[in-house]
PDB file of N, CA and C in Angstrom:
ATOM      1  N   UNK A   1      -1.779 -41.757  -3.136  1.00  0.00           N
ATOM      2  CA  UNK A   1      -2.300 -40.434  -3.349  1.00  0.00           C
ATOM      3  C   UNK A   1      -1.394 -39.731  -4.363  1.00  0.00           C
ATOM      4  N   UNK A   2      -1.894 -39.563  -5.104  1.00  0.00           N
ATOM      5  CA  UNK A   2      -1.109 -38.308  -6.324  1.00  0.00           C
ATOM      6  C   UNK A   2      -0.538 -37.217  -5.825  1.00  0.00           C
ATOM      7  N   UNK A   3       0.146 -36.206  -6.732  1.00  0.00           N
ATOM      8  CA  UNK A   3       0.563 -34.967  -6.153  1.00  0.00           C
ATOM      9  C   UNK A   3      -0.456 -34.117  -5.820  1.00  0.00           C
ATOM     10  N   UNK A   4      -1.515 -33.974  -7.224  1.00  0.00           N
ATOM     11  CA  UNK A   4      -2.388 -32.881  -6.999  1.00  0.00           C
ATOM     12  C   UNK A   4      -3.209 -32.888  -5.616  1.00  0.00           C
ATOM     13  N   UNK A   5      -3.361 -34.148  -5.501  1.00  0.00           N
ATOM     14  CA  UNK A   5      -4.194 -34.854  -4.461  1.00  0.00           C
ATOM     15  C   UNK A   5      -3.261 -34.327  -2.854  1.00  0.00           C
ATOM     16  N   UNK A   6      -2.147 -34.565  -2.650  1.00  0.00           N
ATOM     17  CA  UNK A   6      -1.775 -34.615  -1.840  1.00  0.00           C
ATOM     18  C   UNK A   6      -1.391 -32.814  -1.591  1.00  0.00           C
ATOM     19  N   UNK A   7      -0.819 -32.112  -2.723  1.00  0.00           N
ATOM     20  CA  UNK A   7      -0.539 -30.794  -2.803  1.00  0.00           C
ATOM     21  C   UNK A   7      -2.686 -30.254  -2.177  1.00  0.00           C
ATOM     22  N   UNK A   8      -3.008 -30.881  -2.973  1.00  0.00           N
ATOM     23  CA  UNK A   8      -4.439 -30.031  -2.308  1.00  0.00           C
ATOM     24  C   UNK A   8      -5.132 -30.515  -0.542  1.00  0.00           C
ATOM     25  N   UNK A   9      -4.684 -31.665  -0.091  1.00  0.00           N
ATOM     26  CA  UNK A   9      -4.646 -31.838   0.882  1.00  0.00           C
ATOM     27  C   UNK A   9      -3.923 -30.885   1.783  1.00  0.00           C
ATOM     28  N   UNK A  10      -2.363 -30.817   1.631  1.00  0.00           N
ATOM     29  CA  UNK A  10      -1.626 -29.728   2.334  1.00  0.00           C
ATOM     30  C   UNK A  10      -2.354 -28.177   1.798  1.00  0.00           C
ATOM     31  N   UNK A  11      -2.886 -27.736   1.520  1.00  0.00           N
ATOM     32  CA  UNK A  11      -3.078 -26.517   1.442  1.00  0.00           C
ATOM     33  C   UNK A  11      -4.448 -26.799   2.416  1.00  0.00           C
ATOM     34  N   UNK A  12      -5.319 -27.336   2.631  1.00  0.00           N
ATOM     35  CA  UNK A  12      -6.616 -27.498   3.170  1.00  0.00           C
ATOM     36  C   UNK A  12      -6.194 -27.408   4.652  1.00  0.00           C
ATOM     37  N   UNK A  13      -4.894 -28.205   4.938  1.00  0.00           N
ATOM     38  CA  UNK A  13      -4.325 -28.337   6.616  1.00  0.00           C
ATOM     39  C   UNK A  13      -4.148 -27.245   6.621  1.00  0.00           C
ATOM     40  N   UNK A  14      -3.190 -26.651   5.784  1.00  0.00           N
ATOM     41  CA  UNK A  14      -2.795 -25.178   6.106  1.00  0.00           C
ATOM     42  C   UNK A  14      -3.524 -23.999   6.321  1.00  0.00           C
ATOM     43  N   UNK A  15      -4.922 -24.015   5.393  1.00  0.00           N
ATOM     44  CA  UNK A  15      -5.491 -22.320   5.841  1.00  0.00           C
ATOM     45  C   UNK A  15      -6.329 -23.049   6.956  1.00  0.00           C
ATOM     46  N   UNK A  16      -6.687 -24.684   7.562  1.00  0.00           N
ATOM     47  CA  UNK A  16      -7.292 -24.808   9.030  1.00  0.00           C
ATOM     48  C   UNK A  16      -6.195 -24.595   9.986  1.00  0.00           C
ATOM     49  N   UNK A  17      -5.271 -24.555   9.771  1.00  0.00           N
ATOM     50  CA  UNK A  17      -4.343 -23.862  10.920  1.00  0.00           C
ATOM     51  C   UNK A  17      -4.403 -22.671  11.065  1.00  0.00           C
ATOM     52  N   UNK A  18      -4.482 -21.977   9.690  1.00  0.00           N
ATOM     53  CA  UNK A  18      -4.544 -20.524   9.896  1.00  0.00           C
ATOM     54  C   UNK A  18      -6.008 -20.220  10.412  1.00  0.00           C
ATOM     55  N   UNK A  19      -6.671 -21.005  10.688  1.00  0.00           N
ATOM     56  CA  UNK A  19      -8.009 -20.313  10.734  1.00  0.00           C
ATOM     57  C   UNK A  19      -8.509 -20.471  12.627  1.00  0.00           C
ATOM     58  N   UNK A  20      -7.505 -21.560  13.146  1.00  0.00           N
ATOM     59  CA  UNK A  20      -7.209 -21.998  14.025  1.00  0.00           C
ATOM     60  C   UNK A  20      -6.577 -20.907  14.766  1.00  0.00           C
ATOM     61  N   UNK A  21      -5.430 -20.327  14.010  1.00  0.00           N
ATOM     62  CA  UNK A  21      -4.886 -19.157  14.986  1.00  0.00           C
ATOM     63  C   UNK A  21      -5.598 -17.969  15.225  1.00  0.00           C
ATOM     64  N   UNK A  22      -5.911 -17.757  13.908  1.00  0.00           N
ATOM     65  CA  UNK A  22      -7.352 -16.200  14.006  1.00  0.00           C
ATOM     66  C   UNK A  22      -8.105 -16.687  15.070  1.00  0.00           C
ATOM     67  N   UNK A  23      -8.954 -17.475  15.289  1.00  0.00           N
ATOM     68  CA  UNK A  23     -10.275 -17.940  15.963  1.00  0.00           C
ATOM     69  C   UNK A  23      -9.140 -17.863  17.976  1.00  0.00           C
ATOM     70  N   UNK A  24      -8.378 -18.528  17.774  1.00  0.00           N
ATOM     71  CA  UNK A  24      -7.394 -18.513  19.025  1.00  0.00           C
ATOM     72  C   UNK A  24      -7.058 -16.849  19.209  1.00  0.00           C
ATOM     73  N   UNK A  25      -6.697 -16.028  18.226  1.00  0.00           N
ATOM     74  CA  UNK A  25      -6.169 -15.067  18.651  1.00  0.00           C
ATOM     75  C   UNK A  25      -7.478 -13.894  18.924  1.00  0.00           C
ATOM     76  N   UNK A  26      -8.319 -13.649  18.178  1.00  0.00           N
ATOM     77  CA  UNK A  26      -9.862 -13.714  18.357  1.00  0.00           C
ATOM     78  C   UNK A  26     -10.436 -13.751  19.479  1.00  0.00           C
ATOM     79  N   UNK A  27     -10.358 -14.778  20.163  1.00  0.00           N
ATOM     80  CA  UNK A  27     -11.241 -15.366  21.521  1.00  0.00           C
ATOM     81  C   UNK A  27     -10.231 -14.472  22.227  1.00  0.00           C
ATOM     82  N   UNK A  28      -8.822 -14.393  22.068  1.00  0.00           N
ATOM     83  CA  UNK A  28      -7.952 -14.137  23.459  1.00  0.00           C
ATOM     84  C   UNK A  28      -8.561 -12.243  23.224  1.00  0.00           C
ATOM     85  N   UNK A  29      -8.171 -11.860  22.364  1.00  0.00           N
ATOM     86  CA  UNK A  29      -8.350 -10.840  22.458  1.00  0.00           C
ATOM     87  C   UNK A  29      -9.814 -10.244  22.657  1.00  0.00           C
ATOM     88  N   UNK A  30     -11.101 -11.063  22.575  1.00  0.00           N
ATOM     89  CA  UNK A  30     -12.118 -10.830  22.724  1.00  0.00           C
ATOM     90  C   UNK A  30     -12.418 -10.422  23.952  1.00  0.00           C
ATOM     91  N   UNK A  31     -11.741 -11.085  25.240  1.00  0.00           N
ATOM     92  CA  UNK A  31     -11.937 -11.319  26.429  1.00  0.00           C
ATOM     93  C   UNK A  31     -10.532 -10.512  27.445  1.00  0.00           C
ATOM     94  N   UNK A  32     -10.013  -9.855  26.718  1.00  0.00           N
ATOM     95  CA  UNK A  32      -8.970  -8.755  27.179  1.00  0.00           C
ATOM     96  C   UNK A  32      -9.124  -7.297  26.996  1.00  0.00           C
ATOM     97  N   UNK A  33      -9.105  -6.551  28.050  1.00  0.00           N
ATOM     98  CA  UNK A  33      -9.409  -4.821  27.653  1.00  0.00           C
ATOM     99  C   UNK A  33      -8.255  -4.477  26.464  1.00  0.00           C
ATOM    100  N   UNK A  34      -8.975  -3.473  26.524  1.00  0.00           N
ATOM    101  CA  UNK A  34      -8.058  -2.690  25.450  1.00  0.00           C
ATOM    102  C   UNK A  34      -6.878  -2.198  26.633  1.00  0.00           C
ATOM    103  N   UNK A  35      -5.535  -2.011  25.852  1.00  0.00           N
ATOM    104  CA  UNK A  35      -4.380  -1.850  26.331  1.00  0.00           C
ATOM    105  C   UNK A  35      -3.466  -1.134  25.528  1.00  0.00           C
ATOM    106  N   UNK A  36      -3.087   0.026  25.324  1.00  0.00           N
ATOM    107  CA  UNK A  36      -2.502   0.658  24.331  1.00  0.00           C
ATOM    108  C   UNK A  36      -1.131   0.393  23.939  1.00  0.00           C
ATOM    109  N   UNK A  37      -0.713  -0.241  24.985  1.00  0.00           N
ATOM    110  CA  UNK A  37       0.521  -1.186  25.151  1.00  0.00           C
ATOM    111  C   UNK A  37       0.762  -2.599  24.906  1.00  0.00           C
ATOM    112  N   UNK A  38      -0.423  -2.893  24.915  1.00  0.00           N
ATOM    113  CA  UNK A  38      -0.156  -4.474  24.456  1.00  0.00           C
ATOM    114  C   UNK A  38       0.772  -3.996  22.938  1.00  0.00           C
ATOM    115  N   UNK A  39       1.700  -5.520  22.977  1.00  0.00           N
ATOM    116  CA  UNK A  39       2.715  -5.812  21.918  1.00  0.00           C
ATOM    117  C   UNK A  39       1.916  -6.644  21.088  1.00  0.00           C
ATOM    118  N   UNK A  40       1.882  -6.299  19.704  1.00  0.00           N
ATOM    119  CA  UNK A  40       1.453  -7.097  18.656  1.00  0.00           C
ATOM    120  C   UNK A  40       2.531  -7.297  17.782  1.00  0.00           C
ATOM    121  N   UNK A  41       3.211  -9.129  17.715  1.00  0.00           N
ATOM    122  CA  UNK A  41       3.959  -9.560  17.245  1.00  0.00           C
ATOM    123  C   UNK A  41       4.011  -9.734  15.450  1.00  0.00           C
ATOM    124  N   UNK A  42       5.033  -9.379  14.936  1.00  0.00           N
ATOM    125  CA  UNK A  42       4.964  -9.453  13.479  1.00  0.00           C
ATOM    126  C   UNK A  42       4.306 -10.686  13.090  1.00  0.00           C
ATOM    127  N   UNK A  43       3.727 -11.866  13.345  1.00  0.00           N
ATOM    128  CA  UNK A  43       3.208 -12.681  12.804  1.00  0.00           C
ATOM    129  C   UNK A  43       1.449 -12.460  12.697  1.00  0.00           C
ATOM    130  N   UNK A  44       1.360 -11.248  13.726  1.00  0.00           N
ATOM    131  CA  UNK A  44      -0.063 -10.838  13.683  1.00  0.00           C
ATOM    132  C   UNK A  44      -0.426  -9.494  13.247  1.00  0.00           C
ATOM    133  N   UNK A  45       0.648  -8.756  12.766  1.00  0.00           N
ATOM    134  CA  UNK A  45       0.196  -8.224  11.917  1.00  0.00           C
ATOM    135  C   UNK A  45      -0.180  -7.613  11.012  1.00  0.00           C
ATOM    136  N   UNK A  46      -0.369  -8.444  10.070  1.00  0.00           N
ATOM    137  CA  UNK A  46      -1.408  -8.321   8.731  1.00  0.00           C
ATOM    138  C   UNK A  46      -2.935  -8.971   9.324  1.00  0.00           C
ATOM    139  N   UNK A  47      -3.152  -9.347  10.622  1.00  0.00           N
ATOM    140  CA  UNK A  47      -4.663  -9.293  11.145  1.00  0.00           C
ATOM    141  C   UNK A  47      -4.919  -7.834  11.432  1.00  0.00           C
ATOM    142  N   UNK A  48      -3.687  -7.440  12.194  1.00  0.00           N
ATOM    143  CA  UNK A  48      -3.562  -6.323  13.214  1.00  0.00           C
ATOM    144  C   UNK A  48      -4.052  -4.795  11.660  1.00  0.00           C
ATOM    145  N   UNK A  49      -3.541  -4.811  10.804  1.00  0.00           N
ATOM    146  CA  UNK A  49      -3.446  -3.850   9.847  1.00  0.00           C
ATOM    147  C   UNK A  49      -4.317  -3.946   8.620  1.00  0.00           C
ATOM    148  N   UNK A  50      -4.112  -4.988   8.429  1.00  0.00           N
ATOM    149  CA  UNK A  50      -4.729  -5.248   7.338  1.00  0.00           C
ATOM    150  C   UNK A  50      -4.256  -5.063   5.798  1.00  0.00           C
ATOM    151  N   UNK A  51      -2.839  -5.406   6.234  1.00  0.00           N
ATOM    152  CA  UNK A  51      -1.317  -5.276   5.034  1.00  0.00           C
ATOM    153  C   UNK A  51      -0.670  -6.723   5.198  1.00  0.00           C
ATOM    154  N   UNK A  52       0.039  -6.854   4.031  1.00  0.00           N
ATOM    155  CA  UNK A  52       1.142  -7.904   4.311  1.00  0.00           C
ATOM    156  C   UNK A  52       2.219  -8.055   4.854  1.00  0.00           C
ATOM    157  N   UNK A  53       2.586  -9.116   5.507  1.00  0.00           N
ATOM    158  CA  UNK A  53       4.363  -8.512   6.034  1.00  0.00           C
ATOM    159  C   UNK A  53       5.347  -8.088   4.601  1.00  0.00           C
ATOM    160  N   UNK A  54       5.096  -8.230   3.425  1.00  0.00           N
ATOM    161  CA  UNK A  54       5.647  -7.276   2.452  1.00  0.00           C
ATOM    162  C   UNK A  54       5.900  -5.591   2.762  1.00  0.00           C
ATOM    163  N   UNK A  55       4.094  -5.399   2.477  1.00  0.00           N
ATOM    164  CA  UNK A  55       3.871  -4.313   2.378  1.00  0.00           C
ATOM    165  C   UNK A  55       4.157  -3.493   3.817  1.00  0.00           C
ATOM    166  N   UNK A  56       4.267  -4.223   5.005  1.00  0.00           N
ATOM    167  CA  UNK A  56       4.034  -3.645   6.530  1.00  0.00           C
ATOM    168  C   UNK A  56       5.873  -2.925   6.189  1.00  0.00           C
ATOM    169  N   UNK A  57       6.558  -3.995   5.575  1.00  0.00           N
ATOM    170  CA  UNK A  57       8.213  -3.674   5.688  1.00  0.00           C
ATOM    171  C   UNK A  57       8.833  -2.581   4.701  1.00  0.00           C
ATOM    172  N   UNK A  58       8.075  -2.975   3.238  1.00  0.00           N
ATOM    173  CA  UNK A  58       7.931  -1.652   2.345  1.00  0.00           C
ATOM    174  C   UNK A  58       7.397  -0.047   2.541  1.00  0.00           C
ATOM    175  N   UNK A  59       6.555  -0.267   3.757  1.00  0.00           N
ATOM    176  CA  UNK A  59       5.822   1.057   4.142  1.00  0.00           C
ATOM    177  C   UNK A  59       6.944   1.734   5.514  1.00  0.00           C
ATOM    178  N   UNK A  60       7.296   0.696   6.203  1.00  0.00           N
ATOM    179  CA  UNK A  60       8.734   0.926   7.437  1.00  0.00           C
ATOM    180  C   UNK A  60       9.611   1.528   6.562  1.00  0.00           C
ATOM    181  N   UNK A  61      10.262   0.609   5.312  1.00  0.00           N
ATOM    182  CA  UNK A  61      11.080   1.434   5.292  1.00  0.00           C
ATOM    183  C   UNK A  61      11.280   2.950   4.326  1.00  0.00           C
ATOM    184  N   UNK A  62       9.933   3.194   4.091  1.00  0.00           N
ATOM    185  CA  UNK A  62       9.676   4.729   2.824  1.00  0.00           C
ATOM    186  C   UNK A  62       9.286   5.550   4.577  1.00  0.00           C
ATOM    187  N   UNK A  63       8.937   5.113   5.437  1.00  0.00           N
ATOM    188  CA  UNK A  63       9.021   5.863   6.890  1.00  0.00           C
ATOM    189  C   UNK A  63       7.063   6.115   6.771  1.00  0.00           C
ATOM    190  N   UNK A  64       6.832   5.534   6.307  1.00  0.00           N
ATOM    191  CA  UNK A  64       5.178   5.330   6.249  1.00  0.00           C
ATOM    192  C   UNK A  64       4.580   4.603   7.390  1.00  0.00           C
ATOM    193  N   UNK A  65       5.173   4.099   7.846  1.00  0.00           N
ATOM    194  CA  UNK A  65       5.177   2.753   9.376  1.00  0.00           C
ATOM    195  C   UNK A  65       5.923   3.123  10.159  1.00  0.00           C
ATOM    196  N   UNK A  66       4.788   3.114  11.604  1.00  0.00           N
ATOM    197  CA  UNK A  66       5.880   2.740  12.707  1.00  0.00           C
ATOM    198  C   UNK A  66       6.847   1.658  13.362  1.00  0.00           C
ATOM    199  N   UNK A  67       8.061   2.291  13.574  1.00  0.00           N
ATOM    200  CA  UNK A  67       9.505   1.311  13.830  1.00  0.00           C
ATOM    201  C   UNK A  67       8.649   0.337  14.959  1.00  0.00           C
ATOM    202  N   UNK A  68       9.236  -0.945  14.896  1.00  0.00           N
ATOM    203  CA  UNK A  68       8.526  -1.850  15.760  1.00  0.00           C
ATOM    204  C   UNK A  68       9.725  -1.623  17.041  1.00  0.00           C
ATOM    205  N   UNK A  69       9.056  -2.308  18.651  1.00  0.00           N
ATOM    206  CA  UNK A  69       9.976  -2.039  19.444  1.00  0.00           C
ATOM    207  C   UNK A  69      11.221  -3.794  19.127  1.00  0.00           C
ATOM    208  N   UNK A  70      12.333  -3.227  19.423  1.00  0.00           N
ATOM    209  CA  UNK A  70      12.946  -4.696  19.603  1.00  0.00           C
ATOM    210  C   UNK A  70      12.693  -5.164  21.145  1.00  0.00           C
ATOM    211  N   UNK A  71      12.143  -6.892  20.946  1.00  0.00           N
ATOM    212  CA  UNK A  71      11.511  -7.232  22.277  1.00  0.00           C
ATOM    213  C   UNK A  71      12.762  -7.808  22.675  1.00  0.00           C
ATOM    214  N   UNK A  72      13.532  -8.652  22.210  1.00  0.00           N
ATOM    215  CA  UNK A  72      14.749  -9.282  22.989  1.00  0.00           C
ATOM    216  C   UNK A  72      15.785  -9.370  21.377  1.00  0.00           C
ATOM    217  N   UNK A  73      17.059 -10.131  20.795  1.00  0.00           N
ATOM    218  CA  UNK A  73      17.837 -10.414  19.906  1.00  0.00           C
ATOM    219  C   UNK A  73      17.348 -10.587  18.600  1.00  0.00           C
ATOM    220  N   UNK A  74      16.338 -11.543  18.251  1.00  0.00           N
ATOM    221  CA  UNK A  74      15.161 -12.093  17.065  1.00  0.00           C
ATOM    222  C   UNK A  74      13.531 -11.308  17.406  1.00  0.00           C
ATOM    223  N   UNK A  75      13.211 -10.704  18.491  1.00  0.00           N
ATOM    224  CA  UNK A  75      11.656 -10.501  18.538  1.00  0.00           C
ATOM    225  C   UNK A  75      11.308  -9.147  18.561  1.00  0.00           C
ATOM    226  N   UNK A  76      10.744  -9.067  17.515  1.00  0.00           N
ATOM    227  CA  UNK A  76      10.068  -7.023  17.786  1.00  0.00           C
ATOM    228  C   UNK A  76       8.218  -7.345  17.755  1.00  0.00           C
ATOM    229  N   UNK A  77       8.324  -6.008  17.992  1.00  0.00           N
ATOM    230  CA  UNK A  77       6.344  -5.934  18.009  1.00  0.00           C
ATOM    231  C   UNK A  77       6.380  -4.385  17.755  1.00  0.00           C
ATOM    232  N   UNK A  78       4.833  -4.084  17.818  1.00  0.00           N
ATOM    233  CA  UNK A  78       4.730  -2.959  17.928  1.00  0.00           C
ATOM    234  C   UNK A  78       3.438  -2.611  19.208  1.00  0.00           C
ATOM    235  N   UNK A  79       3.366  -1.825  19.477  1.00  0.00           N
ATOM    236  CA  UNK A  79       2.439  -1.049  20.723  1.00  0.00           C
ATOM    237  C   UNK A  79       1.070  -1.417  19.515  1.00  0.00           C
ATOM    238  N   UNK A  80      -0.180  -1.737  20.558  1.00  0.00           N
ATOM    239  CA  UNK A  80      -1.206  -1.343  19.910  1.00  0.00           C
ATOM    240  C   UNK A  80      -1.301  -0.093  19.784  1.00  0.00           C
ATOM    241  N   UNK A  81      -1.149   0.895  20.927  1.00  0.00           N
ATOM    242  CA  UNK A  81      -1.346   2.314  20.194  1.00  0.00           C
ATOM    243  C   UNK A  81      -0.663   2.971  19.138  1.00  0.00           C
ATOM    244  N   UNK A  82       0.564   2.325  18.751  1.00  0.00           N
ATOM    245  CA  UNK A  82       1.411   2.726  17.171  1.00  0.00           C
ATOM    246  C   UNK A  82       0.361   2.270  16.204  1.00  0.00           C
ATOM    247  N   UNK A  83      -0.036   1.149  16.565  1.00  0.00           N
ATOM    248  CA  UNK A  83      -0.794   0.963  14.945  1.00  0.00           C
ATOM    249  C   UNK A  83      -2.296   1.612  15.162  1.00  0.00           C
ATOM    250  N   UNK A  84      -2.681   1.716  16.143  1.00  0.00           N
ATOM    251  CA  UNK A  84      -3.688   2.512  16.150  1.00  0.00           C
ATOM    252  C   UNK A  84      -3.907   3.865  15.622  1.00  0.00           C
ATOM    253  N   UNK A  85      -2.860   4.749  15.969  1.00  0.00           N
ATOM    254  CA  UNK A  85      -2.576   5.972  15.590  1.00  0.00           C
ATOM    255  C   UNK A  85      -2.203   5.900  13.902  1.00  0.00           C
ATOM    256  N   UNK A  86      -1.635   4.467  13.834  1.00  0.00           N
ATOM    257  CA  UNK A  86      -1.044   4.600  12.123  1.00  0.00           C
ATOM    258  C   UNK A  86      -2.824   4.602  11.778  1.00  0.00           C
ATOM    259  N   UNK A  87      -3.255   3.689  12.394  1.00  0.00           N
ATOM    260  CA  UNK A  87      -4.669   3.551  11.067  1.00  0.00           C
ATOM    261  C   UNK A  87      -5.589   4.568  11.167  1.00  0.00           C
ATOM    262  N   UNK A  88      -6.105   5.673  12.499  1.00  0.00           N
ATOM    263  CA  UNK A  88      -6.143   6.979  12.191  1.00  0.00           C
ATOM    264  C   UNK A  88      -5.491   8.008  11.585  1.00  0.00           C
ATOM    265  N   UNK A  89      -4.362   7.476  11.081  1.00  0.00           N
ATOM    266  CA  UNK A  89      -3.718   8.722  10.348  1.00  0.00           C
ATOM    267  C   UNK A  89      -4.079   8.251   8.582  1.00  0.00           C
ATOM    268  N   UNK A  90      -4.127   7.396   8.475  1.00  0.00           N
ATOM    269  CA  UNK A  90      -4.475   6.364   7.229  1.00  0.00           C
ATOM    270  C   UNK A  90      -6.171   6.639   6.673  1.00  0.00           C
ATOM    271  N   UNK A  91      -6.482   6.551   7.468  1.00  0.00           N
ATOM    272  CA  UNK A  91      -8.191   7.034   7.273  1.00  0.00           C
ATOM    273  C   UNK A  91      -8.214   8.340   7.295  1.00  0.00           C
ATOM    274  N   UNK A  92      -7.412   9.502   7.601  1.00  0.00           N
ATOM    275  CA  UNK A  92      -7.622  11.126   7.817  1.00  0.00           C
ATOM    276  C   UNK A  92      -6.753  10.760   6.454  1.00  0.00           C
ATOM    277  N   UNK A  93      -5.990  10.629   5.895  1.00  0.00           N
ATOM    278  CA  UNK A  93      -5.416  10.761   4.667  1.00  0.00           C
ATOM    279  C   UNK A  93      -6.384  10.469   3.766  1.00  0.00           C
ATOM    280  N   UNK A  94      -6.601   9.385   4.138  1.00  0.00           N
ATOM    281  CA  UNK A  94      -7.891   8.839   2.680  1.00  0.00           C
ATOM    282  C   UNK A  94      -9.317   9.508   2.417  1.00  0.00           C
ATOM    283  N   UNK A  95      -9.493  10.874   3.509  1.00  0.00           N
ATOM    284  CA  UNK A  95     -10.428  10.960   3.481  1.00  0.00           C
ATOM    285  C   UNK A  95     -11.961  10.380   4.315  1.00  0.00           C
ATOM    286  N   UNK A  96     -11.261   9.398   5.101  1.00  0.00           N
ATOM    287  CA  UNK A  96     -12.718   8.251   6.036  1.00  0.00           C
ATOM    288  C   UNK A  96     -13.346   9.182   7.004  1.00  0.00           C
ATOM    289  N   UNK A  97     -12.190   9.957   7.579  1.00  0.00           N
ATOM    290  CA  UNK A  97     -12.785  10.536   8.696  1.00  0.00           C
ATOM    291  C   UNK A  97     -12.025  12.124   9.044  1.00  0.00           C
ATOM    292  N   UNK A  98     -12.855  12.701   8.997  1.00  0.00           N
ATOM    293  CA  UNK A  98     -12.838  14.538   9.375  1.00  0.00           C
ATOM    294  C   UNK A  98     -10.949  14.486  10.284  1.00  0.00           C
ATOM    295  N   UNK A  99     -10.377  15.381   9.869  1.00  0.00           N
ATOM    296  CA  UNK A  99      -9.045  15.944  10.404  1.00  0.00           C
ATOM    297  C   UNK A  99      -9.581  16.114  11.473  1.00  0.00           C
ATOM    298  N   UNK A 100      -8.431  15.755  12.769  1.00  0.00           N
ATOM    299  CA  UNK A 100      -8.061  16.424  14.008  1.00  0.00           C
ATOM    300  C   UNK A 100      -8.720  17.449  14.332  1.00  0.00           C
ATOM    301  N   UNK A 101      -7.587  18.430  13.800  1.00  0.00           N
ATOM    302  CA  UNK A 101      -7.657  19.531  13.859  1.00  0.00           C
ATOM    303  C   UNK A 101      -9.009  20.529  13.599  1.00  0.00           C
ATOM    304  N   UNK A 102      -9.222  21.263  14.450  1.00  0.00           N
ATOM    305  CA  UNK A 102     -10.815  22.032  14.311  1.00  0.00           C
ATOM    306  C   UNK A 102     -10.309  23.448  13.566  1.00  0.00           C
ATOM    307  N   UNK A 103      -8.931  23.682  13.022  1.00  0.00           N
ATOM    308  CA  UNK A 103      -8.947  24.896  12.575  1.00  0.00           C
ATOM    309  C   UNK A 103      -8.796  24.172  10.775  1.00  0.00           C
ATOM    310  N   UNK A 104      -8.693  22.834  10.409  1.00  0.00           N
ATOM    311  CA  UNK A 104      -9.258  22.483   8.873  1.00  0.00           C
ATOM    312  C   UNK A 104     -10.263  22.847   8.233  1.00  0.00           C
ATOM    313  N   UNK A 105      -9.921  23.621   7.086  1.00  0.00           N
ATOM    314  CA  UNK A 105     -10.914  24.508   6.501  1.00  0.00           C
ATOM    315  C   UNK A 105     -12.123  23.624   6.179  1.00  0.00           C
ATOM    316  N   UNK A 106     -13.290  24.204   6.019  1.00  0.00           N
ATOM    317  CA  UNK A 106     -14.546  23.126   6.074  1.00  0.00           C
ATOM    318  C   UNK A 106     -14.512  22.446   4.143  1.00  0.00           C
ATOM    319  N   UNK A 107     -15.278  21.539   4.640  1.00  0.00           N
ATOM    320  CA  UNK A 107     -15.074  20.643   2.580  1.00  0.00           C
ATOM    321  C   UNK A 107     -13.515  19.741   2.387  1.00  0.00           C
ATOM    322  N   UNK A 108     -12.581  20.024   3.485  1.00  0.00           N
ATOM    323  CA  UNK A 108     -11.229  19.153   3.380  1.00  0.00           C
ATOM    324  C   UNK A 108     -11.374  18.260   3.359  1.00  0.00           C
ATOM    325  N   UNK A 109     -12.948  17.264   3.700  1.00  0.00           N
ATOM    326  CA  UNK A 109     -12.357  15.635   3.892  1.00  0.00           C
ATOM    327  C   UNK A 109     -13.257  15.522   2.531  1.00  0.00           C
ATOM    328  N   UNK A 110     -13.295  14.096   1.970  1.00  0.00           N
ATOM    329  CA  UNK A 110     -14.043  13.838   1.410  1.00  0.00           C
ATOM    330  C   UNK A 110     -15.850  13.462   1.888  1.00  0.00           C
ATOM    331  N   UNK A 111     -15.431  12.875   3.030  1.00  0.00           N
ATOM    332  CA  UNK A 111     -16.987  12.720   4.174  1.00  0.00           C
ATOM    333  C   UNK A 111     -17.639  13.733   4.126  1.00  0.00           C
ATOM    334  N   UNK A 112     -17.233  15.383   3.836  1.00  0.00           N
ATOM    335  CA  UNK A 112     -17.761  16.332   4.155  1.00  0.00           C
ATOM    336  C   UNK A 112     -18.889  16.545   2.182  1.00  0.00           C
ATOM    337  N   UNK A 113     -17.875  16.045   1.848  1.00  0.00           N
ATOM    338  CA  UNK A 113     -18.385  16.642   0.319  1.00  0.00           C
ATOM    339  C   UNK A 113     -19.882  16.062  -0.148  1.00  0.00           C
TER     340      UNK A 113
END
C-alpha cells in the first residue's frame, strides 16, 4: 500500500471513530433527562457548543467563557447549565432571541426589526 493510500485509509478510520463517539454520545444522552448539572468533559465540547477546543480556550481566556469546574488533578468539565446560559447569552447578543429583560426598549433585537 502506498502512502497516499494508506494516509487516506487512516483518515477514513479516524472520522468512523469520530462518528462512533457522536452516535455513542447521542444515544446516551438521548435517553437521559435533562440535568443542569451534568458535567460535560472538554473532549465534548465542541459537540456541546459548537466551537473548537481553540476557540472554547481563546474565548476562557478574553473571560467570554465559563471557567470549567476542576474534576480531580488532569480533569475539568463544565455544568450543562454554564454552557447553557453561555449559549443564551450568545444568541441575546447576536440578536436570535428578544432580551431578558421586559424593561428593553422595543426594536433592540434584531428579531423584532
Amino acid at each position: 500500500m502506498d502512502t497516499s493510500t494508506r494516509n487516506r485509509a487512516q483518515e477514513l478510520f479516524d472520522l468512523l471513530e469520530n462518528v462512533r463517539h457522536v452516535d455513542t454520545v447521542t444515544r446516551k444522552n438521548a435517553q437521559q433527562p435533562y440535568d443542569p448539572l451534568e458535567i460535560v468533559r472538554r473532549r465534548n465540547m465542541p459537540a456541546a457548543t459548537g466551537l473548537s477546543n481553540a476557540t472554547i480556550w481563546r474565548e476562557r481566556n478574553a473571560g467570554r467563557f465559563p471557567e470549567p469546574i476542576r474534576l480531580s488533578k488532569q480533569a475539568i468539565g463544565w455544568t450543562r447549565a454554564s454552557i447553557d446560559e453561555w449559549k443564551a447569552e450568545r444568541s441575546r447578543l447576536s440578536g436570535l432571541v428578544a432580551p431578558t429583560n421586559e424593561s428593553a426598549p422595543s426594536g433592540s433585537s434584531r428579531a423584532e426589526r
